[in-house]
N, C-alpha and C. Protein backbone atom coordinates (compact mmCIF):
# COMPACT_ATOMS: atom_id res chain seq x y z
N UNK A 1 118.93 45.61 94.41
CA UNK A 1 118.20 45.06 95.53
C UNK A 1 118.16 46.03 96.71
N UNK A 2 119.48 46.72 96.69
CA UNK A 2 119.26 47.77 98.51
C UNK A 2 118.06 48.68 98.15
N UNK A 3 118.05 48.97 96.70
CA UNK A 3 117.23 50.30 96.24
C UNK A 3 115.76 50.02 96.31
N UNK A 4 115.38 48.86 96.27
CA UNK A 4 114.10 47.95 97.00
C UNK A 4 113.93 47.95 98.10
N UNK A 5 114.72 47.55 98.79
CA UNK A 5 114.78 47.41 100.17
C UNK A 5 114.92 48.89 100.66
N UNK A 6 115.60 50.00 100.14
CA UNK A 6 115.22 51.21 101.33
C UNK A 6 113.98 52.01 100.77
N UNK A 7 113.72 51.93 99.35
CA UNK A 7 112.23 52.18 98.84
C UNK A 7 111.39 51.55 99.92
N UNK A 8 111.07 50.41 100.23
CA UNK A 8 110.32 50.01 100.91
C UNK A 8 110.35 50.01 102.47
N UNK A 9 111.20 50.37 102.89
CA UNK A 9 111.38 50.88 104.24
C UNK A 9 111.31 52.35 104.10
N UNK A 10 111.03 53.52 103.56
CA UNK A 10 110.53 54.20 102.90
C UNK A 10 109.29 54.23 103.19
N UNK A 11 108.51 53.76 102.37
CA UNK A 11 107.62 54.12 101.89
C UNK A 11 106.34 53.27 103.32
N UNK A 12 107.34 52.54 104.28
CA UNK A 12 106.31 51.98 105.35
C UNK A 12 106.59 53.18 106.11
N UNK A 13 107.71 53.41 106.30
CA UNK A 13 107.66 55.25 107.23
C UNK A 13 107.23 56.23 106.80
N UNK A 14 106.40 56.45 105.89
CA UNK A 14 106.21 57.12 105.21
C UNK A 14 104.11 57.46 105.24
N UNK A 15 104.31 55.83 105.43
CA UNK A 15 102.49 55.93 105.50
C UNK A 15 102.30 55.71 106.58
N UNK A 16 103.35 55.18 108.16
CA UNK A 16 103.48 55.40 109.22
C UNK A 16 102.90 56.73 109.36
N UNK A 17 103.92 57.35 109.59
CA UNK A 17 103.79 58.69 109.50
C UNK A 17 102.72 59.49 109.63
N UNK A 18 102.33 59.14 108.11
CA UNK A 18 101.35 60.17 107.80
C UNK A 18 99.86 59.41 108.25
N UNK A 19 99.92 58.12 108.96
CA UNK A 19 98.64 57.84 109.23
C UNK A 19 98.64 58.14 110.91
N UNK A 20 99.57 58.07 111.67
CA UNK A 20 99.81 57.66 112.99
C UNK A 20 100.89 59.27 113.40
N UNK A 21 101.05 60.03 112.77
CA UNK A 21 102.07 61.06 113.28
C UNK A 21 101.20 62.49 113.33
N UNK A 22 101.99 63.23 114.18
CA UNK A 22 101.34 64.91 114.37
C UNK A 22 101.70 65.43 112.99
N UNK A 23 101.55 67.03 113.09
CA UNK A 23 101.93 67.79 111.79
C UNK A 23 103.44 67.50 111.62
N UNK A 24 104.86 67.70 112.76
CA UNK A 24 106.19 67.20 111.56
C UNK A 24 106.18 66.36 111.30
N UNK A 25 105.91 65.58 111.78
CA UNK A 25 105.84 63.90 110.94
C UNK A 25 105.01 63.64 109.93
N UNK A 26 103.90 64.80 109.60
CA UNK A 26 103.57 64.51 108.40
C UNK A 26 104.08 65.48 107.25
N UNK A 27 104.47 66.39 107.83
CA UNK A 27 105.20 67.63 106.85
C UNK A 27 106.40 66.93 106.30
N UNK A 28 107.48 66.05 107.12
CA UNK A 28 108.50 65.60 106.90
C UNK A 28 108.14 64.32 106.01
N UNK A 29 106.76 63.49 106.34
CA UNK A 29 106.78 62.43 105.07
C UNK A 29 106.48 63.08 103.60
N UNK A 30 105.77 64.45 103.92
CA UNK A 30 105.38 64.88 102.59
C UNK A 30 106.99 65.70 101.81
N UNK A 31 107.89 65.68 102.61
CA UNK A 31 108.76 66.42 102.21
C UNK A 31 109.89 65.23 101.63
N UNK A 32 109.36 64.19 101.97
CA UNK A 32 110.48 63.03 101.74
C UNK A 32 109.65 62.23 100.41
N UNK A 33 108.29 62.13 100.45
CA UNK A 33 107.71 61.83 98.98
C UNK A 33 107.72 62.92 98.23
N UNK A 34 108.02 63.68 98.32
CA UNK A 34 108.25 64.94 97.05
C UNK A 34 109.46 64.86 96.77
N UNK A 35 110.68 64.39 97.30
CA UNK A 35 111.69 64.10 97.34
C UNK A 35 111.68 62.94 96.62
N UNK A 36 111.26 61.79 96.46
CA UNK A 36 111.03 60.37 96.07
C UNK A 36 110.51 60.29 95.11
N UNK A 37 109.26 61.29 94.76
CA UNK A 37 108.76 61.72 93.24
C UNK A 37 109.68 62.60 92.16
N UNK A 38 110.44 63.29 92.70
CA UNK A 38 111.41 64.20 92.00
C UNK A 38 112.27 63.19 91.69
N UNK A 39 112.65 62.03 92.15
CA UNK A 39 113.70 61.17 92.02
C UNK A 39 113.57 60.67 91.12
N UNK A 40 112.34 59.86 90.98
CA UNK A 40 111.91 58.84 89.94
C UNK A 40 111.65 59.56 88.71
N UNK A 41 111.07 60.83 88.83
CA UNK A 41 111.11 61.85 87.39
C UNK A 41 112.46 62.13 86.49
N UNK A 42 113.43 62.08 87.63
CA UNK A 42 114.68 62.63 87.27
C UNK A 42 114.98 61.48 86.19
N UNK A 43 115.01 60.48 87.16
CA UNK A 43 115.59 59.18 86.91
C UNK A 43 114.70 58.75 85.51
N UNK A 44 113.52 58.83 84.83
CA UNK A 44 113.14 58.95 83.99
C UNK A 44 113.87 59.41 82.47
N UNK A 45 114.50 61.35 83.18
CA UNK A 45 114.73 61.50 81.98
C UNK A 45 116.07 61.76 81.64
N UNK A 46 116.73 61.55 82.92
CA UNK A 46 118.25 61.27 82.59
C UNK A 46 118.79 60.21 83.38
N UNK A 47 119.65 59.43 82.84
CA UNK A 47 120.38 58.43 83.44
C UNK A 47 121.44 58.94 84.77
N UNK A 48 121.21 57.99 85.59
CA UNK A 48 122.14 58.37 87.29
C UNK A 48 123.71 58.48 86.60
N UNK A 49 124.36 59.39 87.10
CA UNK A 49 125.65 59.26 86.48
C UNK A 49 126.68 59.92 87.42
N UNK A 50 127.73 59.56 88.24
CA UNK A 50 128.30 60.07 89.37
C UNK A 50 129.52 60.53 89.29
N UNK A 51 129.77 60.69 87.46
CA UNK A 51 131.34 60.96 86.84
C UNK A 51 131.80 62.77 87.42
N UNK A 52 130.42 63.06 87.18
CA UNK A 52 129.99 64.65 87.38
C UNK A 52 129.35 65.34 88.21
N UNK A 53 129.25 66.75 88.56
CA UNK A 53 128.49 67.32 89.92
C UNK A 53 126.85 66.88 89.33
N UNK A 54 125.91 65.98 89.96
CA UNK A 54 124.71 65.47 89.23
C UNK A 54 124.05 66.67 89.86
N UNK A 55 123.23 68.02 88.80
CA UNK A 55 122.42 69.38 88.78
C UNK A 55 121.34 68.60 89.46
N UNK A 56 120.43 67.66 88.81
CA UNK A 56 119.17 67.52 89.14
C UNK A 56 119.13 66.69 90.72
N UNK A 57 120.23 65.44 91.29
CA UNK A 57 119.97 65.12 92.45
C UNK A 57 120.16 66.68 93.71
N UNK A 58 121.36 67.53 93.12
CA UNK A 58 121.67 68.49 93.51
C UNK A 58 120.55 69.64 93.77
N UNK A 59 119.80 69.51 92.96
CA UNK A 59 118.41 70.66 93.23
C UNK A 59 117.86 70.06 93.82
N UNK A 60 117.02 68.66 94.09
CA UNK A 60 116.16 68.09 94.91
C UNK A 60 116.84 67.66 96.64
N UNK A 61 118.11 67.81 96.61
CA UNK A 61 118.52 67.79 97.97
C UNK A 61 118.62 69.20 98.43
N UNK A 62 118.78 70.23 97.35
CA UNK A 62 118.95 71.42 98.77
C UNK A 62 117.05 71.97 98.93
N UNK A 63 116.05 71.55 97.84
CA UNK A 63 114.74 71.21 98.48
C UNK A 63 114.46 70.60 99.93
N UNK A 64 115.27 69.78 99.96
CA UNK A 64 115.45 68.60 100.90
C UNK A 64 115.46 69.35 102.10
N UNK A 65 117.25 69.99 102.41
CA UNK A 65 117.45 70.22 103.46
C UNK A 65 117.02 71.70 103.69
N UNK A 66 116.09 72.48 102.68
CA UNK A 66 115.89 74.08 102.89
C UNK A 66 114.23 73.56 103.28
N UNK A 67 113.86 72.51 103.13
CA UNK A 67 111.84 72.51 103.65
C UNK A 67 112.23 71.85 105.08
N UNK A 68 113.35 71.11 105.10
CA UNK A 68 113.67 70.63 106.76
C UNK A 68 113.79 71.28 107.54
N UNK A 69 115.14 72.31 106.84
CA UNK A 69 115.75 73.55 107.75
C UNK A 69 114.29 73.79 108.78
N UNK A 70 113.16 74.72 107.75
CA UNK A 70 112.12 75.39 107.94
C UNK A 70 111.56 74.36 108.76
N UNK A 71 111.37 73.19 108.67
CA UNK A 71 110.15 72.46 109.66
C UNK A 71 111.04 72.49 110.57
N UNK A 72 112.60 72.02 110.74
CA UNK A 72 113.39 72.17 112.24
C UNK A 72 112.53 73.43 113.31
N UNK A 73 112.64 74.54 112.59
CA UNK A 73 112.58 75.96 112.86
C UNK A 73 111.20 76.11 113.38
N UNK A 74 110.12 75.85 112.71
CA UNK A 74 108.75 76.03 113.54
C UNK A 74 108.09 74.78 114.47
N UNK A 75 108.59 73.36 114.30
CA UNK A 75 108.23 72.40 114.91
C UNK A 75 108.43 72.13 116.42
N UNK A 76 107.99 71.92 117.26
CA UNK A 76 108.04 71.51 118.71
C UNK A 76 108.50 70.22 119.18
N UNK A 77 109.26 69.99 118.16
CA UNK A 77 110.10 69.10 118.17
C UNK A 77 111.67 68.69 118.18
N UNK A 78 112.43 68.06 119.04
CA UNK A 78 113.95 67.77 118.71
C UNK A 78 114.68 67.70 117.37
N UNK A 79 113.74 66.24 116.73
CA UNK A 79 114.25 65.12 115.75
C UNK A 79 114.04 66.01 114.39
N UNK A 80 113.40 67.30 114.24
CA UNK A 80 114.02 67.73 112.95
C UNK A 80 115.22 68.35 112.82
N UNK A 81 115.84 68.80 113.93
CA UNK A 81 116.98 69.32 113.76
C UNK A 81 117.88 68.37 112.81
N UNK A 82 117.69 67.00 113.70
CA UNK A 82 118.75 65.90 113.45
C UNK A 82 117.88 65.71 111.68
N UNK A 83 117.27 65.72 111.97
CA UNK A 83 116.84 65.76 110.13
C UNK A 83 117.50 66.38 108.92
N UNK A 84 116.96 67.71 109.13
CA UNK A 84 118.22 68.64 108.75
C UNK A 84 119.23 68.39 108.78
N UNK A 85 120.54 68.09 109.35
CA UNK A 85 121.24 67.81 109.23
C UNK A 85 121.27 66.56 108.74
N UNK A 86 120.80 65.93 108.70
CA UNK A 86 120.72 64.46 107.34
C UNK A 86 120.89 64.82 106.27
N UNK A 87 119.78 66.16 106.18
CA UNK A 87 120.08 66.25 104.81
C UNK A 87 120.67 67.31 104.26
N UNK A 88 121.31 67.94 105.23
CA UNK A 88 122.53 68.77 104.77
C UNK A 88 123.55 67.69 104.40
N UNK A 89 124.21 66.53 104.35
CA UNK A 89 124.99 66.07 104.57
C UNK A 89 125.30 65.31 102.68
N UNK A 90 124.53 64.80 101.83
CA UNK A 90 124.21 65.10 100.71
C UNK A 90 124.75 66.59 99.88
N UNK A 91 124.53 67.17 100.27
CA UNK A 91 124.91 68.79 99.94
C UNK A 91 125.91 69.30 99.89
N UNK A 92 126.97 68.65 100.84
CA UNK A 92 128.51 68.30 101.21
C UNK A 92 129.02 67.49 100.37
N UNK A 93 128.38 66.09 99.82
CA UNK A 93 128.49 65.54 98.82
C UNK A 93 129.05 66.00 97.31
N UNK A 94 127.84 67.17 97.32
CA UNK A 94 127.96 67.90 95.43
C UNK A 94 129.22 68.93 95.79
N UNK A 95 129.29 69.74 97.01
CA UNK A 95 130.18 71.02 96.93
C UNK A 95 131.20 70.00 96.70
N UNK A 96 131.73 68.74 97.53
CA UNK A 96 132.56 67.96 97.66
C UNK A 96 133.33 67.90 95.83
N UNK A 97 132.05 67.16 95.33
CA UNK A 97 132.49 66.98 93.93
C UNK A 97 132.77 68.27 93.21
N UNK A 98 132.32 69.69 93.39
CA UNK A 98 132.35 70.86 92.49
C UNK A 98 133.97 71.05 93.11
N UNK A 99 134.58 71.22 93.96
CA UNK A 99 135.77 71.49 93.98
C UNK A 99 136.83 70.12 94.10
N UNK A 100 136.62 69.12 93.97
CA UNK A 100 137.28 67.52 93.62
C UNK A 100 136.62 67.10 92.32
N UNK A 101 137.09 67.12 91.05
CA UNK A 101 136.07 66.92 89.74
C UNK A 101 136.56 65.32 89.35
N UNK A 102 137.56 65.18 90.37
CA UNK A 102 138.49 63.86 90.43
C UNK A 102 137.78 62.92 91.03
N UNK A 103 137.42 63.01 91.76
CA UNK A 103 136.83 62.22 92.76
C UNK A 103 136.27 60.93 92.53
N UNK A 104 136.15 60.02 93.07
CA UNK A 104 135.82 58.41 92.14
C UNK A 104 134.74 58.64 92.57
N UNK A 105 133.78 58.30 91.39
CA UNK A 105 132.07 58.07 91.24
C UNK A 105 131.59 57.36 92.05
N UNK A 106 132.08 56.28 93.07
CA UNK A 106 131.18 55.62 93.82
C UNK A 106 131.98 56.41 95.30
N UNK A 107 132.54 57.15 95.70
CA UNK A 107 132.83 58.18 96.76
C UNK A 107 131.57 59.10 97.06
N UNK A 108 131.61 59.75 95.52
CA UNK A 108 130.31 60.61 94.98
C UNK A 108 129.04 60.44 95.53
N UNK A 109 129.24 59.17 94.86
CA UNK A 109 127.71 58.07 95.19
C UNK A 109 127.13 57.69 96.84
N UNK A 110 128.54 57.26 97.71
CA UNK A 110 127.99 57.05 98.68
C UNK A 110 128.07 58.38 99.80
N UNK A 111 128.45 59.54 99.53
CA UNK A 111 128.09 60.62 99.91
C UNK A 111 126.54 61.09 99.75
N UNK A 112 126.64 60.95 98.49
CA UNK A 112 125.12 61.60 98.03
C UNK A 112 124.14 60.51 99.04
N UNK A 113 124.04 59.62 98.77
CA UNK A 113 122.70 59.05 99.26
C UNK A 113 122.97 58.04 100.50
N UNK A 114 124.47 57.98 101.26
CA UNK A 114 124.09 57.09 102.26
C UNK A 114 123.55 57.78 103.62
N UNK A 115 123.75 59.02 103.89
CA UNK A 115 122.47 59.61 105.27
C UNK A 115 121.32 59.27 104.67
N UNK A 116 120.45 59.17 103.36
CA UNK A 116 119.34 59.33 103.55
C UNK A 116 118.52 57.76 104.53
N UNK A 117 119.61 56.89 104.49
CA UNK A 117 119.26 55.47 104.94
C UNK A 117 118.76 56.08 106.64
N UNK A 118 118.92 56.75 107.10
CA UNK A 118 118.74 57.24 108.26
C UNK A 118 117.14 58.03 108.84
N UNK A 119 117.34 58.54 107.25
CA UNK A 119 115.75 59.31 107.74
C UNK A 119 114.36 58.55 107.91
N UNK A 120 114.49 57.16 106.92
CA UNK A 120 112.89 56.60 107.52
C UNK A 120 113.28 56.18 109.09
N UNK A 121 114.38 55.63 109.39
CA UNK A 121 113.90 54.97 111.22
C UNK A 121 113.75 56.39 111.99
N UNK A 122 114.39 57.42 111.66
CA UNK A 122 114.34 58.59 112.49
C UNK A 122 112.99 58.70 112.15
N UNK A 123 112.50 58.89 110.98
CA UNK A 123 110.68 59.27 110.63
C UNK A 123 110.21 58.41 111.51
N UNK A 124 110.44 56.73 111.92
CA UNK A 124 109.55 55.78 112.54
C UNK A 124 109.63 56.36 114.01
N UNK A 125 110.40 56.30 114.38
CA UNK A 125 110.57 56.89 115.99
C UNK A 125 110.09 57.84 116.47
N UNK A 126 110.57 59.14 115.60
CA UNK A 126 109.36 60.42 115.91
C UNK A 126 108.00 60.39 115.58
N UNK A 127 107.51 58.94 115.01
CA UNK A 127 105.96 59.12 114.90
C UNK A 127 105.82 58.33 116.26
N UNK A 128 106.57 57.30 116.56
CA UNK A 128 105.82 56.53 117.52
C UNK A 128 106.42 57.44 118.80
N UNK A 129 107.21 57.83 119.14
CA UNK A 129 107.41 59.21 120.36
C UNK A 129 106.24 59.74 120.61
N UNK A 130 105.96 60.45 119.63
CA UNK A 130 104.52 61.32 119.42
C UNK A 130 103.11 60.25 119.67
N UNK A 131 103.12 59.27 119.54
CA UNK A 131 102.02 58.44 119.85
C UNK A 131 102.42 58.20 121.65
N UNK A 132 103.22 57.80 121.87
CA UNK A 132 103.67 57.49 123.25
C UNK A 132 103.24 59.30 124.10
N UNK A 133 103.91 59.94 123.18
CA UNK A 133 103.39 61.60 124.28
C UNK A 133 102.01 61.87 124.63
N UNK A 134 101.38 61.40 123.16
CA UNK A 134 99.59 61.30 123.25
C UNK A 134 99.04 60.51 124.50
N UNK A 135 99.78 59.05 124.29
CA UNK A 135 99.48 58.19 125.26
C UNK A 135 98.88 58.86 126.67
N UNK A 136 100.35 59.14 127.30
CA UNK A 136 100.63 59.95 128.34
C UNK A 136 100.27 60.97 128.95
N UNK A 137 100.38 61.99 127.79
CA UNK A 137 99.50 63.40 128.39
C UNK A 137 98.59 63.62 127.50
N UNK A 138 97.78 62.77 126.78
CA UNK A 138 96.70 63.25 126.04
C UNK A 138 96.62 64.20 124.81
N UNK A 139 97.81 64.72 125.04
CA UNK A 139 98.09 66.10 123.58
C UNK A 139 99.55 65.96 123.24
N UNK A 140 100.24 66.87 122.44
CA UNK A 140 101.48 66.74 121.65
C UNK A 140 101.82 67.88 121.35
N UNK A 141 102.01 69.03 121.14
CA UNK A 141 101.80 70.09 120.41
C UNK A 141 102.69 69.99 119.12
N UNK A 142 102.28 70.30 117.71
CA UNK A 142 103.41 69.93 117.10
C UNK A 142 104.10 71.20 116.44
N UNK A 143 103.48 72.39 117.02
CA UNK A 143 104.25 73.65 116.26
C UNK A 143 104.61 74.77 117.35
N UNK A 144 105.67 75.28 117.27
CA UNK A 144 106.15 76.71 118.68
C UNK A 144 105.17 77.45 118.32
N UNK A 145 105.03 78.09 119.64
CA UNK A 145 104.01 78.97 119.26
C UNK A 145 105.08 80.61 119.24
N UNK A 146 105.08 80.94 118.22
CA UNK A 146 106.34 82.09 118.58
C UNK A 146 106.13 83.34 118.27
N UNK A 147 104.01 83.76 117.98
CA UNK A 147 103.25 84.67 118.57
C UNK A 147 103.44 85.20 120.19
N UNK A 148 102.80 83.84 121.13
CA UNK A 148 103.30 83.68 122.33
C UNK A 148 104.84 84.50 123.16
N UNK A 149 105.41 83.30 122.79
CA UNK A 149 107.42 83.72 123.13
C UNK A 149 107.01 85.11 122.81
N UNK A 150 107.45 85.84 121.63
CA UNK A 150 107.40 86.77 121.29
C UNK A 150 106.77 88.08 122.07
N UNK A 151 105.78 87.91 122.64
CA UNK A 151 104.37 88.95 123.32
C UNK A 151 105.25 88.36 124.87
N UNK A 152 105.93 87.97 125.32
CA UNK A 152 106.26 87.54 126.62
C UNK A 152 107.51 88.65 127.16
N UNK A 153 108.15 89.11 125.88
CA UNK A 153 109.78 89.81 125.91
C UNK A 153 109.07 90.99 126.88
N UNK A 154 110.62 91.47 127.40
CA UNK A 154 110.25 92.50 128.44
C UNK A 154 110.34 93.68 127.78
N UNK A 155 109.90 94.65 127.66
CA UNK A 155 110.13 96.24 126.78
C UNK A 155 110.93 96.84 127.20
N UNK A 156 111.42 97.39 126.05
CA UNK A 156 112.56 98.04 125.95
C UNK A 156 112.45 99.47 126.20
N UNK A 157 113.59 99.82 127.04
CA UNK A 157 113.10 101.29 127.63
C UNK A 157 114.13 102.19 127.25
């Protein structure tokens, strides 16, 4: 039943998002349904099993937190940082298990996937922020410009 219930809180931040949000908010829903499609594939062709370091949740989370990292990094925004680090936190999870092989399977378990409960309200908030900035000043910008920054430095003599 929770796995319903955060699927579907999910998947309303998700089309939030991508109907009502700037570019990170839609880069980050597309990065969280590619995430959600890799899941259900996985889950297809091997059974969830938390005895062991799980390879395949393990490849789709450092996807996770290496397309975040990158949107943290060019976005004009706060809330991917805190993203990123969501989903670094999963990742801590598997190293956790590769050097603890002991470790009880539902420890495992709620490492691996309880930050992700975090990322749709953070997704809901940074879309409606971004609607409220529109509101206000009419624009949003959603990427650094770091052409700009860059051409601003003083030369070096």
């Amino acid at each position: 039943m929770r796995t319903a219930i955060f699927l579907l809180f999910l998947l309303i931040a998700l089309g939030y998002a991508a109907r009502k949000g700037g570019g990170p908010e839609r880069w980050m829903a597309g990065i969280l349904l590619l995430m959600l499609l890799a899941d259900q594939l996985l889950h297809l062709a091997v059974p969830v099993r938390y005895e062991a370091v799980d390879i395949g949740h393990f490849a789709i989370d450092i996807f996770g937190a290496v397309a975040t990292a990158a949107l943290a990094l060019v976005a004009h925004r706060f809330w991917p940082m805190a993203a990123a680090v969501l989903q670094l936190l999963p990742l801590l999870a598997h190293f956790s298990r590769f050097v603890n092989i002991a470790m009880h399977p539902a420890a495992y378990m709620t490492m691996q996937v309880s930050a992700s409960w975090l990322l749709p309200p953070l997704l809901v908030l940074a879309t409606w922020r971004h609607q409220q900035r529109l509101r206000r000043n009419g624009s949003d910008p959603s990427w650094q410009n770091l052409l700009r920054r860059s051409s601003r430095r003083e030369p070096t003599r």
